[in-house]
Protein backbone atom coordinates (compact mmCIF):
# COMPACT_ATOMS: atom_id res chain seq x y z
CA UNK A 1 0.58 83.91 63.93
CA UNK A 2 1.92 87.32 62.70
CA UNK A 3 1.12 90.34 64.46
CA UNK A 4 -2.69 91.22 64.34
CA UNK A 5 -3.53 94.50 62.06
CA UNK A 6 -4.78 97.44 63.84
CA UNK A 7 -7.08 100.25 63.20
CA UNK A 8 -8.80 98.21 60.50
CA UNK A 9 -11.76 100.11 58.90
CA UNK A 10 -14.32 98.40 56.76
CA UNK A 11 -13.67 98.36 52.82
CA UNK A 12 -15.48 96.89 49.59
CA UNK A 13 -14.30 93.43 49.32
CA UNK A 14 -15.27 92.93 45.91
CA UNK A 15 -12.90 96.17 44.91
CA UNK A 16 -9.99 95.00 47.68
CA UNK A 17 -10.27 91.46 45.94
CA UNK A 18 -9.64 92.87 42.48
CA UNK A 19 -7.17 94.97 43.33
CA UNK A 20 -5.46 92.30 45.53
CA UNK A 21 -5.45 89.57 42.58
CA UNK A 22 -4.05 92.13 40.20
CA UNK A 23 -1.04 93.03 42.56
CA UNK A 24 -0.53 89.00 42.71
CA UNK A 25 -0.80 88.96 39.08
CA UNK A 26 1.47 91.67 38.74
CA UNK A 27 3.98 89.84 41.19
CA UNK A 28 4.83 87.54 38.39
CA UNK A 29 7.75 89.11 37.14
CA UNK A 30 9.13 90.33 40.23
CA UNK A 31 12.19 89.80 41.32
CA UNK A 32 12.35 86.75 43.80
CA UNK A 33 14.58 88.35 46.55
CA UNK A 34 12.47 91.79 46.53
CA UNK A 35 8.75 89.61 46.70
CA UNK A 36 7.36 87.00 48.98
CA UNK A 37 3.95 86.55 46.61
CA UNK A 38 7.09 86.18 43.35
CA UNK A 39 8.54 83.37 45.34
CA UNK A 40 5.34 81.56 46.06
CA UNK A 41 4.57 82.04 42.27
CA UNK A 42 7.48 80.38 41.13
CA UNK A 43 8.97 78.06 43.57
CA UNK A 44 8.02 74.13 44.53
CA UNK A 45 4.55 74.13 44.35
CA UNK A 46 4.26 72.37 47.52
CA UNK A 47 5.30 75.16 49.11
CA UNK A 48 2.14 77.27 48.26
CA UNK A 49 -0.03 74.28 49.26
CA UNK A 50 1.64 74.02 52.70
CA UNK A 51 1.11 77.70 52.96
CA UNK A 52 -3.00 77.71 52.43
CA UNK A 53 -3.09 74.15 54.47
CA UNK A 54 -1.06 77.02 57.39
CA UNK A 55 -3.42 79.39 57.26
CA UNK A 56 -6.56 77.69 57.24
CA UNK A 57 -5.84 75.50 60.09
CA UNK A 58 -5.10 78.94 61.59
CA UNK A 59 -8.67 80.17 60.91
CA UNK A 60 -10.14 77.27 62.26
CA UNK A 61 -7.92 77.74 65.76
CA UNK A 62 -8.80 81.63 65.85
CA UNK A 63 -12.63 80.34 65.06
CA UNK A 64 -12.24 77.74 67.85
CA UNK A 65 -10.91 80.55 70.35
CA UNK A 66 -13.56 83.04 69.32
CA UNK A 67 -11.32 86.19 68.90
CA UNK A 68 -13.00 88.07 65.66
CA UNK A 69 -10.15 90.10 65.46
CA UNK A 70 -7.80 87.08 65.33
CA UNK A 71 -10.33 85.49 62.84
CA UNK A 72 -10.16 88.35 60.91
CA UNK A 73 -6.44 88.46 60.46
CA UNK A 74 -6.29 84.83 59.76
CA UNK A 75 -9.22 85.22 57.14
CA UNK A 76 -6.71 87.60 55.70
CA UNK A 77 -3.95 85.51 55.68
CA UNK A 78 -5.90 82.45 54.01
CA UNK A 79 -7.66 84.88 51.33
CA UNK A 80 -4.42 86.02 50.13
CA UNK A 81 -2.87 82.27 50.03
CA UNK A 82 -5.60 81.01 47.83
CA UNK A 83 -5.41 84.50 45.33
CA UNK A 84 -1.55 83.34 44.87
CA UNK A 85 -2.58 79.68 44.22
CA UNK A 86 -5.94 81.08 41.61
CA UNK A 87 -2.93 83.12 39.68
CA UNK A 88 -1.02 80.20 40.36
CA UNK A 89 -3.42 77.67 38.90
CA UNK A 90 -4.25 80.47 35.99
CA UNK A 91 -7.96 80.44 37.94
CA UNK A 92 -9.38 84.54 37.24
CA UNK A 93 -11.67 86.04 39.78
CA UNK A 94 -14.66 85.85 37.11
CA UNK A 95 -14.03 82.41 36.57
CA UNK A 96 -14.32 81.47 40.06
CA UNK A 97 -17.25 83.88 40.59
CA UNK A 98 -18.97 81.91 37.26
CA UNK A 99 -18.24 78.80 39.52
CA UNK A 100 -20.01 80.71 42.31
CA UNK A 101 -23.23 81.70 40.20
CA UNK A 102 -23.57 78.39 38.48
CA UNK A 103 -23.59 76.97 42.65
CA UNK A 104 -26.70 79.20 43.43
CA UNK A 105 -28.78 78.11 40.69
């Protein structure tokens, strides 16, 4: 576990999202030694699957040891994972929120 995130204040997720998958997106043609999200991007697959597999078993632990702050940094952690494998997997945000809708219906 990395070191948890202080003074968070609330933000629009929808907006943070966006902006987060477009940095990722971005991150594409990035040099390797100057970007973690670059290396996850191009490198074994596997790697990126171990990754998300990481930090959700992470969540669950900080879920299991009811810490919100500590599920809240390990949300974090697993939210970003899975953007890299969407932009990975050429899934876009509007995609996945179609998937969403059509779920509700």
């Amino acid at each position: 576990m990395g070191e948890r995130t202080a003074n968070v204040q609330a933000g629009d997720f929808g907006e943070t999202i966006a902006m987060l998958a477009k940095t990722i997106h971005d991150r594409r043609i990035a040099s390797l030694d100057a970007s973690y999200t670059a290396r996850l991007l191009s490198e074994a697959e596997d790697k990126l699957l171990m990754k998300v597999i990481e930090e959700a078993a992470e969540l669950v632990l900080a879920v299991k040891e009811d810490d919100h702050d500590h599920i809240r940094y390990e949300a974090g952690d697993l939210l970003y994972h899975l953007l890299v494998l969407f932009e990975r997997a050429d899934i876009s945000l509007d995609e996945l929120a179609g998937e969403l809708n059509a779920r509700m219906h």
